[in-house]
C-alpha atoms as a PDB file:
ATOM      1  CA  UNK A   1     -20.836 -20.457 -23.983  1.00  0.00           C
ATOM      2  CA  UNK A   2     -21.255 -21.349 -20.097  1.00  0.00           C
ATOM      3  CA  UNK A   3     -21.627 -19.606 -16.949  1.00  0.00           C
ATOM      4  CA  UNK A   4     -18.844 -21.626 -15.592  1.00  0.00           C
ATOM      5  CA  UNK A   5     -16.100 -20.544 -18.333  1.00  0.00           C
ATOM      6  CA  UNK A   6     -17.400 -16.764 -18.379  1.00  0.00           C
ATOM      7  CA  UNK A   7     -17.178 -16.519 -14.840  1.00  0.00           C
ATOM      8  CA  UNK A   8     -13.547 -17.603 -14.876  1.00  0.00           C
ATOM      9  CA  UNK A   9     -12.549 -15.128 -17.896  1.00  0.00           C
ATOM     10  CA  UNK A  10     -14.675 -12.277 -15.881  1.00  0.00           C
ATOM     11  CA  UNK A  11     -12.436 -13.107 -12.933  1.00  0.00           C
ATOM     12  CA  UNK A  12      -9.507 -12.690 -14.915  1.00  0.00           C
ATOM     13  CA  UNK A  13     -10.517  -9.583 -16.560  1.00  0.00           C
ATOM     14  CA  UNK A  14     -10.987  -7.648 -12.937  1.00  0.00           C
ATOM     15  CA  UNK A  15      -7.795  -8.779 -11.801  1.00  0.00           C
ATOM     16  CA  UNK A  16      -5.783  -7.655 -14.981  1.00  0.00           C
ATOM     17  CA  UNK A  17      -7.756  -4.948 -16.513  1.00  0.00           C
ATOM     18  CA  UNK A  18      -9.872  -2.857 -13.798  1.00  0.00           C
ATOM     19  CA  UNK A  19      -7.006  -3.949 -11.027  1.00  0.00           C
ATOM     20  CA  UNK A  20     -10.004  -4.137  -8.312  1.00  0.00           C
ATOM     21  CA  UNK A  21      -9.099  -5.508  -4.876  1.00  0.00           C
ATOM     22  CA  UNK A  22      -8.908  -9.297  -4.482  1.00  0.00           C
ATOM     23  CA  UNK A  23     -12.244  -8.752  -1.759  1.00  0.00           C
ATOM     24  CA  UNK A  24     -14.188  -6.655  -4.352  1.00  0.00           C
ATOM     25  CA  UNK A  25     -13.155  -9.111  -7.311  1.00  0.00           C
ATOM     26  CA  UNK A  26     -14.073 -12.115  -5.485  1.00  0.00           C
ATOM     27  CA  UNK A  27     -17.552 -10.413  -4.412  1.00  0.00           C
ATOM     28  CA  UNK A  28     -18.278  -9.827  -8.078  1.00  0.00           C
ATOM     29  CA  UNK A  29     -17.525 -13.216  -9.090  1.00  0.00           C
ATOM     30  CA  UNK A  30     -19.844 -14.735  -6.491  1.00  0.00           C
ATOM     31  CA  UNK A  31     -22.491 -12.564  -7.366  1.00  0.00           C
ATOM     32  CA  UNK A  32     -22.519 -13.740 -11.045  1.00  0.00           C
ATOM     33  CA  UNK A  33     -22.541 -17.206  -9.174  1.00  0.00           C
ATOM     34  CA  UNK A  34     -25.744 -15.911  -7.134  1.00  0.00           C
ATOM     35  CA  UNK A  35     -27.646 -15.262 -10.695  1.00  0.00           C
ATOM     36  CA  UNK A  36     -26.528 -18.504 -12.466  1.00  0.00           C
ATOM     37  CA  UNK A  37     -27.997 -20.100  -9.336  1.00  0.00           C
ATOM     38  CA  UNK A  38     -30.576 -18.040  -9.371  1.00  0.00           C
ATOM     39  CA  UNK A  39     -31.888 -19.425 -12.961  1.00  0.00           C
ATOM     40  CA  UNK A  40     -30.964 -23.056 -11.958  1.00  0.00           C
ATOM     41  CA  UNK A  41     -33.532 -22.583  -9.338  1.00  0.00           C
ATOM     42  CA  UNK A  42     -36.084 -21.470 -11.329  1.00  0.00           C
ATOM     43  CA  UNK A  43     -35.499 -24.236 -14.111  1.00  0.00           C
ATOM     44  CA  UNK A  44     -34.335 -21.614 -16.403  1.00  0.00           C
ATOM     45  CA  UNK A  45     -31.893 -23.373 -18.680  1.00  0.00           C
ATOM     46  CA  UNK A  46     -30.616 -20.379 -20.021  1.00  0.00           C
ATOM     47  CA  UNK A  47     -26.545 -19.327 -20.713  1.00  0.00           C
ATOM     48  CA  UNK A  48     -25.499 -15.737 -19.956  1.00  0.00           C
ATOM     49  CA  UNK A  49     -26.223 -14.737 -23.871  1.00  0.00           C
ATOM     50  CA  UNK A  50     -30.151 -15.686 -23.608  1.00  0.00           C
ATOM     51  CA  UNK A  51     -30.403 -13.535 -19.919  1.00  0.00           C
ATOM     52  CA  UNK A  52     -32.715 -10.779 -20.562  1.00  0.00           C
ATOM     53  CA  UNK A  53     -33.811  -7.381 -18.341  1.00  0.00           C
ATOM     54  CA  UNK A  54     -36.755  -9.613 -17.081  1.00  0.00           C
ATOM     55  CA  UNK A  55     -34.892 -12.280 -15.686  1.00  0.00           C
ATOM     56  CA  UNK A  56     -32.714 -10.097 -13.900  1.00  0.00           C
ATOM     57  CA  UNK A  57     -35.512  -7.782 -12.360  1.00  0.00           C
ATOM     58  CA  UNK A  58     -37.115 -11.232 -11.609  1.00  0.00           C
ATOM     59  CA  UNK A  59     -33.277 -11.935  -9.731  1.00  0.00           C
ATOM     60  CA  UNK A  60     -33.240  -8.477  -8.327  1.00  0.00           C
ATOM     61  CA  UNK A  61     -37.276  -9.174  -6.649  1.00  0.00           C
ATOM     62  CA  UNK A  62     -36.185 -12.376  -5.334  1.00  0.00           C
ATOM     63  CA  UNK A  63     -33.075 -10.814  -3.305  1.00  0.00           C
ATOM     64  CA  UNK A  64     -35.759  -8.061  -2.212  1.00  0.00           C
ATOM     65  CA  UNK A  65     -38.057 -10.782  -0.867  1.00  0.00           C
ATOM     66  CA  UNK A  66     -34.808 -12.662   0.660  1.00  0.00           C
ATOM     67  CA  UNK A  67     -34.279  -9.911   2.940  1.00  0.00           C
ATOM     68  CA  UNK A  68     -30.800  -8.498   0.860  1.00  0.00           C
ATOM     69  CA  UNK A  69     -30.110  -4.801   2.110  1.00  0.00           C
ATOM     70  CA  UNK A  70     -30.617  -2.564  -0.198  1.00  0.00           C
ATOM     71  CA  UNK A  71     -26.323  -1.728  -0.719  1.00  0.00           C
ATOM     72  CA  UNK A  72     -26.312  -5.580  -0.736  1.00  0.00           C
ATOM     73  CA  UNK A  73     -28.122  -5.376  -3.791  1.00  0.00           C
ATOM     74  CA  UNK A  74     -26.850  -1.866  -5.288  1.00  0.00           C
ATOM     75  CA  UNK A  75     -22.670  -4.022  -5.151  1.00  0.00           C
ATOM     76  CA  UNK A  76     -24.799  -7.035  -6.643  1.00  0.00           C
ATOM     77  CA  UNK A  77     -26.029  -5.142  -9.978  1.00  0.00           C
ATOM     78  CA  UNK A  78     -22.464  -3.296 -10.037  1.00  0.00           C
ATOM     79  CA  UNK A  79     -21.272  -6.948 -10.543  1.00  0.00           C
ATOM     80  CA  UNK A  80     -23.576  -8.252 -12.603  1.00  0.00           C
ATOM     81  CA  UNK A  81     -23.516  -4.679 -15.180  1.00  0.00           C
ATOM     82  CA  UNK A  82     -19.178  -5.229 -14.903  1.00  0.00           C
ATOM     83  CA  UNK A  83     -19.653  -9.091 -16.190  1.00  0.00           C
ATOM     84  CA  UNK A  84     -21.616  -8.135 -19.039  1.00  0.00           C
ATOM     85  CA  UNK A  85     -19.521  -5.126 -20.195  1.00  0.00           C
ATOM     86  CA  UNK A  86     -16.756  -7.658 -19.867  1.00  0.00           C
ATOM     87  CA  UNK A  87     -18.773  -9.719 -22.278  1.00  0.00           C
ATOM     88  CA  UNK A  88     -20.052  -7.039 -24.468  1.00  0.00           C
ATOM     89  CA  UNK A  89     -16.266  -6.447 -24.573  1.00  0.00           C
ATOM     90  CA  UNK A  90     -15.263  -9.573 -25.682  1.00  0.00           C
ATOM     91  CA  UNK A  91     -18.118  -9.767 -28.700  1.00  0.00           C
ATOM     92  CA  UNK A  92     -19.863 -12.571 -26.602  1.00  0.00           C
ATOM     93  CA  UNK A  93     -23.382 -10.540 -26.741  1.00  0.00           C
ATOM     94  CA  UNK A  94     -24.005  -7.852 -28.850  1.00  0.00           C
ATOM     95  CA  UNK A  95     -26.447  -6.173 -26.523  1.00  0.00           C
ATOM     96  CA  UNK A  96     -26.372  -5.474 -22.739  1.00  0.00           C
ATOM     97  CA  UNK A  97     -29.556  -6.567 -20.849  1.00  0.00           C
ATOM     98  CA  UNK A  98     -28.596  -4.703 -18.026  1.00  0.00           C
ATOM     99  CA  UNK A  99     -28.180  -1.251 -19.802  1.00  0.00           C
ATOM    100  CA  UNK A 100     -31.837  -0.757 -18.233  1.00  0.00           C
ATOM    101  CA  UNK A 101     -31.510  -2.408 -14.763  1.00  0.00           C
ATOM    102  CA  UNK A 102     -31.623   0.125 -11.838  1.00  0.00           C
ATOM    103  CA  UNK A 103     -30.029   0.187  -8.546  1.00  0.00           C
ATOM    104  CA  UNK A 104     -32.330   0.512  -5.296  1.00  0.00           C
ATOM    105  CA  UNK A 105     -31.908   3.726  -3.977  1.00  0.00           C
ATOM    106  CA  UNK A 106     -29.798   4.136  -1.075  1.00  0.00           C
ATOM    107  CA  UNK A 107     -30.527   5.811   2.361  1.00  0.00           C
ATOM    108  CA  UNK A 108     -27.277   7.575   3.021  1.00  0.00           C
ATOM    109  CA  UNK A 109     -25.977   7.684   6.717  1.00  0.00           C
ATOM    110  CA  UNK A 110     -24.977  11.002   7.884  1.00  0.00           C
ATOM    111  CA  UNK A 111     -22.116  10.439  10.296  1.00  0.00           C
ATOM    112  CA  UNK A 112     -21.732  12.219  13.240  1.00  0.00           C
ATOM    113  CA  UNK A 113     -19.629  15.304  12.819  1.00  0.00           C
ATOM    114  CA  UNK A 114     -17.709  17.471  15.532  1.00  0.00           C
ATOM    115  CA  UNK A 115     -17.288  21.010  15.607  1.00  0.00           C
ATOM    116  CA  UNK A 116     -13.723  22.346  15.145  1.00  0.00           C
ATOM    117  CA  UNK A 117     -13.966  22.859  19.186  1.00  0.00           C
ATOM    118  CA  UNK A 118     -14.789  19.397  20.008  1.00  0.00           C
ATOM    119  CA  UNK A 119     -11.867  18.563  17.979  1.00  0.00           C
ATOM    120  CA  UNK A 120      -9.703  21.263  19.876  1.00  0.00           C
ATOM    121  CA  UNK A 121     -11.086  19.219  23.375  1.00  0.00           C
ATOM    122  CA  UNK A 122     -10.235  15.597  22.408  1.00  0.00           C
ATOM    123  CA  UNK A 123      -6.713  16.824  21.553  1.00  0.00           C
ATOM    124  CA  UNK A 124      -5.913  18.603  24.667  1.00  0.00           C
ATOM    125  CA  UNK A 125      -7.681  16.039  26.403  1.00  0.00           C
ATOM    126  CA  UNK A 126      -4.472  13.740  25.580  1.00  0.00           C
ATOM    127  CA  UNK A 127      -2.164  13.779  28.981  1.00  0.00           C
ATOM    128  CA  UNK A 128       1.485  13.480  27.582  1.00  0.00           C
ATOM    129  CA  UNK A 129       2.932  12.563  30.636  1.00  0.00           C
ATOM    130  CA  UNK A 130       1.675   9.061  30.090  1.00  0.00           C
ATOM    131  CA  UNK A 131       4.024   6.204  28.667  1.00  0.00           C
ATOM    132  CA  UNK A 132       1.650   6.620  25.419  1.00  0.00           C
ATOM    133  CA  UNK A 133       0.640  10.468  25.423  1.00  0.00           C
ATOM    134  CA  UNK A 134       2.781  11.630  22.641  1.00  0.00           C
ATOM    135  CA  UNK A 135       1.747   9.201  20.391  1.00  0.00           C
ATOM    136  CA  UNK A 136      -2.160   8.921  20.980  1.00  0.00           C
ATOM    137  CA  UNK A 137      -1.962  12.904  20.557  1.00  0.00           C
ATOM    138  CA  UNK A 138      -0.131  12.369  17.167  1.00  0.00           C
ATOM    139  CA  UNK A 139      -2.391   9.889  16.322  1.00  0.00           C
ATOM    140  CA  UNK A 140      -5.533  12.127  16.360  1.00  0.00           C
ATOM    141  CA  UNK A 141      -3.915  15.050  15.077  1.00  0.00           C
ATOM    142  CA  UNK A 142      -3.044  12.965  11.715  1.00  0.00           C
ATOM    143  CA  UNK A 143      -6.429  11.969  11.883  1.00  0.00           C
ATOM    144  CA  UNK A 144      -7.797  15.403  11.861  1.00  0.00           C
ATOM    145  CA  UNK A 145      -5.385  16.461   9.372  1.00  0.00           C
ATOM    146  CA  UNK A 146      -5.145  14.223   6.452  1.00  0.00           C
ATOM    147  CA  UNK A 147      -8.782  12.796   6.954  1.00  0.00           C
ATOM    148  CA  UNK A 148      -7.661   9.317   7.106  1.00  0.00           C
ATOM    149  CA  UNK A 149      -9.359   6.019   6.779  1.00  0.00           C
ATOM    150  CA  UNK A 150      -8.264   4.503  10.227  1.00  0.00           C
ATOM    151  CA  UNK A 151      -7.038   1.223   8.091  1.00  0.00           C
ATOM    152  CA  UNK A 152      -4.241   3.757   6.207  1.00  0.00           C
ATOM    153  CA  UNK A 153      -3.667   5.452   9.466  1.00  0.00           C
ATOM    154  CA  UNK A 154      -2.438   2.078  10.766  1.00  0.00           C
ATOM    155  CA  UNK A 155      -0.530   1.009   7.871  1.00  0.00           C
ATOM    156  CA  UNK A 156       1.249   4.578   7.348  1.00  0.00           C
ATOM    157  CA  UNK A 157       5.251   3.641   7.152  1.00  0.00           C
ATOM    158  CA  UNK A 158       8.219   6.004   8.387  1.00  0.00           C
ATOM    159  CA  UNK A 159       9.407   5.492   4.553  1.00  0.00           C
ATOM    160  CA  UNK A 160       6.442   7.058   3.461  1.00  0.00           C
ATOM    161  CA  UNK A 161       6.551  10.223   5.418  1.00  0.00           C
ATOM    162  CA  UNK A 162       7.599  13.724   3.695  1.00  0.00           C
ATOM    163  CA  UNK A 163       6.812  16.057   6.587  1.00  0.00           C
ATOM    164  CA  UNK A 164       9.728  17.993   5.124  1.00  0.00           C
ATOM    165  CA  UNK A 165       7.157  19.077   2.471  1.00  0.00           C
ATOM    166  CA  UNK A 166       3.986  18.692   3.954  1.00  0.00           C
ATOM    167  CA  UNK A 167       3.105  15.698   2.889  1.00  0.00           C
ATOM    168  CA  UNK A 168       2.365  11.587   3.650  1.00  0.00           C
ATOM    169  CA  UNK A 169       2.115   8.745   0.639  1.00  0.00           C
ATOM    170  CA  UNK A 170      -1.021   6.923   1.798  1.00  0.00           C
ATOM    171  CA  UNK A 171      -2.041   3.329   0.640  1.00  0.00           C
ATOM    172  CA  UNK A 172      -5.881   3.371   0.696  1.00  0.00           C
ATOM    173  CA  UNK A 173      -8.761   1.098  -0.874  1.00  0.00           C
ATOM    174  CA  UNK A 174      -7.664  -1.282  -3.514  1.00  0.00           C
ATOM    175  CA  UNK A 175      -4.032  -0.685  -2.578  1.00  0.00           C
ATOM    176  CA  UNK A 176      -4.554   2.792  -4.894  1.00  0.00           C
ATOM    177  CA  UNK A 177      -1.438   5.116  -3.313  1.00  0.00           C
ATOM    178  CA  UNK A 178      -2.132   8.698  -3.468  1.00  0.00           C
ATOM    179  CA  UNK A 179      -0.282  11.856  -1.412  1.00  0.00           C
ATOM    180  CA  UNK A 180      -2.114  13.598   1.150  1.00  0.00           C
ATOM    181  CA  UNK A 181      -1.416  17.196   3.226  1.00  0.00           C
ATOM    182  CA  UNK A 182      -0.191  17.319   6.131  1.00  0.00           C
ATOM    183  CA  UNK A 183      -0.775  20.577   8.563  1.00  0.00           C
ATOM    184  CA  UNK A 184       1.945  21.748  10.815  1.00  0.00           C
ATOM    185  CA  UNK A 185       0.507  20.666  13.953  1.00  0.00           C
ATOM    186  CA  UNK A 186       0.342  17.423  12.936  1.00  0.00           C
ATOM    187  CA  UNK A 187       4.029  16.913  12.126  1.00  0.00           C
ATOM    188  CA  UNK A 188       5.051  18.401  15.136  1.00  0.00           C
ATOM    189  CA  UNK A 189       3.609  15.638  17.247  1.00  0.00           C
ATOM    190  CA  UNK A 190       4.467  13.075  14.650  1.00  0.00           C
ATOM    191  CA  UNK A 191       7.981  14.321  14.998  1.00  0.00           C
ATOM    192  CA  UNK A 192       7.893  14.516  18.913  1.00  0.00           C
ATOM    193  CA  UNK A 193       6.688  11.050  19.272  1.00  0.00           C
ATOM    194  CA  UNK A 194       9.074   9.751  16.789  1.00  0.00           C
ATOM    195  CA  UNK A 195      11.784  11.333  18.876  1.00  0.00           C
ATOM    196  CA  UNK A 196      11.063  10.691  22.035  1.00  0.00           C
ATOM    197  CA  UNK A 197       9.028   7.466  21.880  1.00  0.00           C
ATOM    198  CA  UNK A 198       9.265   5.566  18.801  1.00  0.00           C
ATOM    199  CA  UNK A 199      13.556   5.788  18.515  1.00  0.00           C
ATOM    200  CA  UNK A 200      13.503   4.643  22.578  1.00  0.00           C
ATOM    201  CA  UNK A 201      11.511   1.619  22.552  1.00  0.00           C
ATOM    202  CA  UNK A 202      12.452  -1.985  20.857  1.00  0.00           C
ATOM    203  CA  UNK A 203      10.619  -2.628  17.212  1.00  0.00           C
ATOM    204  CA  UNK A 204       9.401  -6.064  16.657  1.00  0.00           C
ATOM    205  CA  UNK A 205      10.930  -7.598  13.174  1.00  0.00           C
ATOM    206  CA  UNK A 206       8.918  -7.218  10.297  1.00  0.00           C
ATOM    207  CA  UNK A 207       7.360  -4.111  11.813  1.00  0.00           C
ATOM    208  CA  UNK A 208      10.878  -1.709  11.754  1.00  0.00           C
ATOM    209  CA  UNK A 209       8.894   0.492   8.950  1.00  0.00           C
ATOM    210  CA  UNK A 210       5.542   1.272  10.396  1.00  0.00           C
ATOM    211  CA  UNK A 211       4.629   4.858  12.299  1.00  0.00           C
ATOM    212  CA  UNK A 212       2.594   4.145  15.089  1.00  0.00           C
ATOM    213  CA  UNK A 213       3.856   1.141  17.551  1.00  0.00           C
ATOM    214  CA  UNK A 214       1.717  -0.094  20.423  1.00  0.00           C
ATOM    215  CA  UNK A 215       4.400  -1.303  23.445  1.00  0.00           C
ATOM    216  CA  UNK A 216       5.168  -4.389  22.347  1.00  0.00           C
ATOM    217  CA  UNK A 217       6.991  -2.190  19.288  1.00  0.00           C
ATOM    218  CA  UNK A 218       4.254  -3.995  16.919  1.00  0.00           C
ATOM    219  CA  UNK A 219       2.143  -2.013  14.349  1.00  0.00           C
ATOM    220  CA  UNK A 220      -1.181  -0.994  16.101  1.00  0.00           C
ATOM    221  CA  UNK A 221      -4.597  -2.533  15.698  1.00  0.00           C
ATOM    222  CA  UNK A 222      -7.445  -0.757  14.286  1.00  0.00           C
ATOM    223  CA  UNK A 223      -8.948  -1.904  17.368  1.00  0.00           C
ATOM    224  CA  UNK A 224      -6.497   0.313  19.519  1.00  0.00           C
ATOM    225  CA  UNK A 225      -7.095   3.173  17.784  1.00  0.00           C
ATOM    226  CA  UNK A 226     -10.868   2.599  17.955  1.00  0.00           C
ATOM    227  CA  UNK A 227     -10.085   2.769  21.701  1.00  0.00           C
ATOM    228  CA  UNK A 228      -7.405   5.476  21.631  1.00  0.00           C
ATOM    229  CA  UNK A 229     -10.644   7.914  19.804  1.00  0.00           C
ATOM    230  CA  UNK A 230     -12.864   6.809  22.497  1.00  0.00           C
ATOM    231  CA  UNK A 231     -11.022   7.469  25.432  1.00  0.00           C
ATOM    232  CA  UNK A 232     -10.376  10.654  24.019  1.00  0.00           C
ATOM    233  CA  UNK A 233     -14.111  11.441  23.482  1.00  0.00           C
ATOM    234  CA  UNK A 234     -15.070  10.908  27.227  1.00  0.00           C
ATOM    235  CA  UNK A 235     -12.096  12.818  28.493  1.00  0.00           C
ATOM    236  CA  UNK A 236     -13.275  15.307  26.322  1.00  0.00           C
ATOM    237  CA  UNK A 237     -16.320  15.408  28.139  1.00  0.00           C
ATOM    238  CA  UNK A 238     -18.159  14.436  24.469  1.00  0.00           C
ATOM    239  CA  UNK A 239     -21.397  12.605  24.326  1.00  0.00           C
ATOM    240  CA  UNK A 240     -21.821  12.437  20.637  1.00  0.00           C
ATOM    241  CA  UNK A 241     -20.766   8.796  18.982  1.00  0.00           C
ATOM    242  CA  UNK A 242     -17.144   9.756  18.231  1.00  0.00           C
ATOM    243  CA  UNK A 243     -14.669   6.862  16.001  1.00  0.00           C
ATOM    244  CA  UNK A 244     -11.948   7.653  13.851  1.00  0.00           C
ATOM    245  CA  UNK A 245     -14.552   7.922  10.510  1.00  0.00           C
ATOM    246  CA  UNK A 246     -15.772  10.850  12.752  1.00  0.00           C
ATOM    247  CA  UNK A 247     -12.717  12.940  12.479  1.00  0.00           C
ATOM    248  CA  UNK A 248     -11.990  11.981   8.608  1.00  0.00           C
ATOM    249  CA  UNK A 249     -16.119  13.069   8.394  1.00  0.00           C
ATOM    250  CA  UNK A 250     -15.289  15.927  10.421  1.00  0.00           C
ATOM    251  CA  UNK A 251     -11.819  16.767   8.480  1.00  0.00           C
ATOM    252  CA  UNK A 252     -13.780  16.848   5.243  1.00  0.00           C
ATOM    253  CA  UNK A 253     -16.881  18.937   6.245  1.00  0.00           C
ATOM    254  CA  UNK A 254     -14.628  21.578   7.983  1.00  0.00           C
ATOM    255  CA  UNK A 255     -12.949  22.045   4.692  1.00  0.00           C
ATOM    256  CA  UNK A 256     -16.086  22.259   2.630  1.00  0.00           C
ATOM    257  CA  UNK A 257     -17.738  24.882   4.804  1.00  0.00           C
ATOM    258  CA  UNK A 258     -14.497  26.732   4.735  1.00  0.00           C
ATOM    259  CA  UNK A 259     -14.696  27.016   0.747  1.00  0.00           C
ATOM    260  CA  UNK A 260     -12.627  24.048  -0.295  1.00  0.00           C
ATOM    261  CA  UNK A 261     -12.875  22.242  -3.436  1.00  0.00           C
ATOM    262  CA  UNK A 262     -15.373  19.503  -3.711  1.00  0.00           C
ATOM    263  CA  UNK A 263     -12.615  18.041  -6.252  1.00  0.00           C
ATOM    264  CA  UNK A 264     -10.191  18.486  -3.828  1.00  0.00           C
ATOM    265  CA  UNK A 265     -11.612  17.064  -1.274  1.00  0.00           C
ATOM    266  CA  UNK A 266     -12.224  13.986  -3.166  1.00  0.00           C
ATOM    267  CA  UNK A 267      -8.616  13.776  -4.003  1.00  0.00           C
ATOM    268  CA  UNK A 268      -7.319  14.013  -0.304  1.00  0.00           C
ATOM    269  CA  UNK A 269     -10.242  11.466   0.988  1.00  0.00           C
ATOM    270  CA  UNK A 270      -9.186   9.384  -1.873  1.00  0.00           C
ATOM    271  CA  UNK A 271     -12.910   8.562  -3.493  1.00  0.00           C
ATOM    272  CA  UNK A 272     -13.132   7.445  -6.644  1.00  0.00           C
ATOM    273  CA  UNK A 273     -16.861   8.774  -7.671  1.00  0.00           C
ATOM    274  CA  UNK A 274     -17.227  12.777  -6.788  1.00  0.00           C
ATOM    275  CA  UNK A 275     -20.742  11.262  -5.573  1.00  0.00           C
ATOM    276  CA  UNK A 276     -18.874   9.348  -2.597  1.00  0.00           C
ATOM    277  CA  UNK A 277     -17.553  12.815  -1.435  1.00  0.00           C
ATOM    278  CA  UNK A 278     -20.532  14.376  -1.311  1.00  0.00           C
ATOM    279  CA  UNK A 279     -21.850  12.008   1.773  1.00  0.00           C
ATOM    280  CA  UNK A 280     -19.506  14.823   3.362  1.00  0.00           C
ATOM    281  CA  UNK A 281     -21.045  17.885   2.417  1.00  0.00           C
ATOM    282  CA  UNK A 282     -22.785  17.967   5.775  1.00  0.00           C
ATOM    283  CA  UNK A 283     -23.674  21.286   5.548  1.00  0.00           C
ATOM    284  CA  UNK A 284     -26.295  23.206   7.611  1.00  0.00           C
ATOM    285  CA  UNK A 285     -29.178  25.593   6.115  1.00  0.00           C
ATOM    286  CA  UNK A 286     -27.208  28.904   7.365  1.00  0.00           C
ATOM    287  CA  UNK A 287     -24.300  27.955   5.954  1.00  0.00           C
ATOM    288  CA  UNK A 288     -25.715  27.237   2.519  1.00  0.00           C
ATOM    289  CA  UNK A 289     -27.756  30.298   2.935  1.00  0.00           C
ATOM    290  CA  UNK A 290     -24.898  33.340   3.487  1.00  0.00           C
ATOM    291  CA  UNK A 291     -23.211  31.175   0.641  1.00  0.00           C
ATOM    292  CA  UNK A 292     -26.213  32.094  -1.438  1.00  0.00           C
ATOM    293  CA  UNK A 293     -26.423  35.307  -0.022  1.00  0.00           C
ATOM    294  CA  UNK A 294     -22.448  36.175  -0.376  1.00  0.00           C
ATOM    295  CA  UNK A 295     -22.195  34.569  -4.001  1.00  0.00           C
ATOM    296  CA  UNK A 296     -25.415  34.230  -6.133  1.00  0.00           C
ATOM    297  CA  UNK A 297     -25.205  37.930  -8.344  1.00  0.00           C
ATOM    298  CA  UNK A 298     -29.291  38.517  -8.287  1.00  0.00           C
ATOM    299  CA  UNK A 299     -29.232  37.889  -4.370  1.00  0.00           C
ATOM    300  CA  UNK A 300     -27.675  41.813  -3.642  1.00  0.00           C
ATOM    301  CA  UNK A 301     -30.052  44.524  -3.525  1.00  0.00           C
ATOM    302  CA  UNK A 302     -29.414  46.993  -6.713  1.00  0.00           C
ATOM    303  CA  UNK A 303     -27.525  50.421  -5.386  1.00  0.00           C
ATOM    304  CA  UNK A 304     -30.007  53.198  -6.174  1.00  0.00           C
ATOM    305  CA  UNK A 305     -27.495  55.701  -5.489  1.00  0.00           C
END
């Protein structure tokens, strides 16, 4: 058994059994590339049956002294733990050398969050009585309401809309579709900018089926948006570092303090791991503390009356 035949049935295992995106799939594959070069290097004639935990800690300190970041080499071991339960799978090994191998821990980034006010400013910050008001407006109010990467945002289609109901079919990471809320302010701009912008201006072919047009009647640019957020933010008056991952940050946190579902949450922001949705659980000490307070049954004083 070879590296170069394993690799191609690993390949072909992703795509048909754990339908990963062709990006993700072809980063795996590479990284099992990465370690069979790794033991070329090091004169280590060895096929991926004879690879044991010490030659891939030895792999693991060699990326470390490379300079890899550390979520470089936290997707690396995902890979290279996926290729050998693929081969475990297929009764090519009977053990798992990496059942043992740990991930670096991860710093995670905080991003910056805005209060429900700041939100309230970049919104009415929007002038509608520009060419472009009505849809920059409905723009950040889906935003702010369905807690949207700004890739789906961009891609949402009029086919996919069920404001009638409340809700939009979103197509997020790994072309995974799932159905999202949608709050009532929200589809009222939607609606007004469909209506009085969208229906009025011409649609380039090919692009007849997509929400948001810039004026060349083209689907935006995750650029634009970028832009749109921005020039929201400083007519807001706001100094913090404001994007469109702010308001699907600030989207989730606002529903966590307000006693939402963790699970919930996860569903709308479409994670897969509970532990992604958690990066979101921005919550300050007071908060957590009149939770504890309100909710934990030895935290009331006993009624001596």
């Amino acid at each position: 058994m070879d590296w170069k035949s394993t690799i191609k049935g690993f390949g072909s295992f992703l795509l048909l059994e754990r339908s990963l995106s062709p990006n993700t799939r072809e980063a795996y594959v590479r990284d099992i590339g990465k370690l069979a070069a790794f033991l070329h290097l090091r004169q280590l004639d060895l096929n991926p049956t004879q690879v044991e935990l010490s030659h891939l800690t030895d792999f693991l300190q060699w990326l470390n002294e490379l300079g890899f970041a550390k979520r470089s080499q936290a997707r690396l071991i995902s890979g290279i733990k996926a290729y050998y339960r693929y081969l475990l799978i297929e009764d090519l090994i009977a053990t798992d050398p990496t059942e043992l191998l740990e991930s670096p821990r991860l710093d995670r980034d905080i991003p910056e969050v805005l209060s429900f006010e700041e939100i309230q400013a970049m919104l009415e910050s929007v002038d509608l009585s520009q060419p472009q008001g009505h849809r920059n407006r409905a723009i950040l109010e889906t935003l702010y309401a369905c807690g949207l990467r700004v890739s789906e945002l961009v891609d949402l289609r009029l086919s996919n809309l069920y404001l009638d109901i409340g809700f939009v079919k979103v197509t997020g990471k790994g072309d995974k579709e799932r159905l999202v809320p949608i709050g009532d302010e929200a589809v009222k701009y939607i609606q007004l900018y469909s209506e009085y912008v969208r229906q009025r201006q011409p649609v380039a072919r090919g692009h007849e089926n997509f929400l948001f047009l810039n004026r060349r009647g083209k689907k935006l640019t995750r650029v634009m948006v970028f832009l749109i957020v921005k020039q929201a933010a400083e007519a807001a008056n706001i100094e913090k570092t404001v994007s469109p991952h702010t308001f699907r940050h600030s989207f989730a946190t606002h529903l966590i303090e307000g006693g939402a579902d963790l699970r919930a949450v996860q569903e709308m922001l479409g994670h897969e791991s509970i532990l992604t949705t958690e990066i979101y659980t921005h919550l300050n000490t007071d908060y957590l503390r009149d939770t504890l307070l309100a909710f934990h049954p030895r935290s009331h004083k006993p009624n001596n009356s």
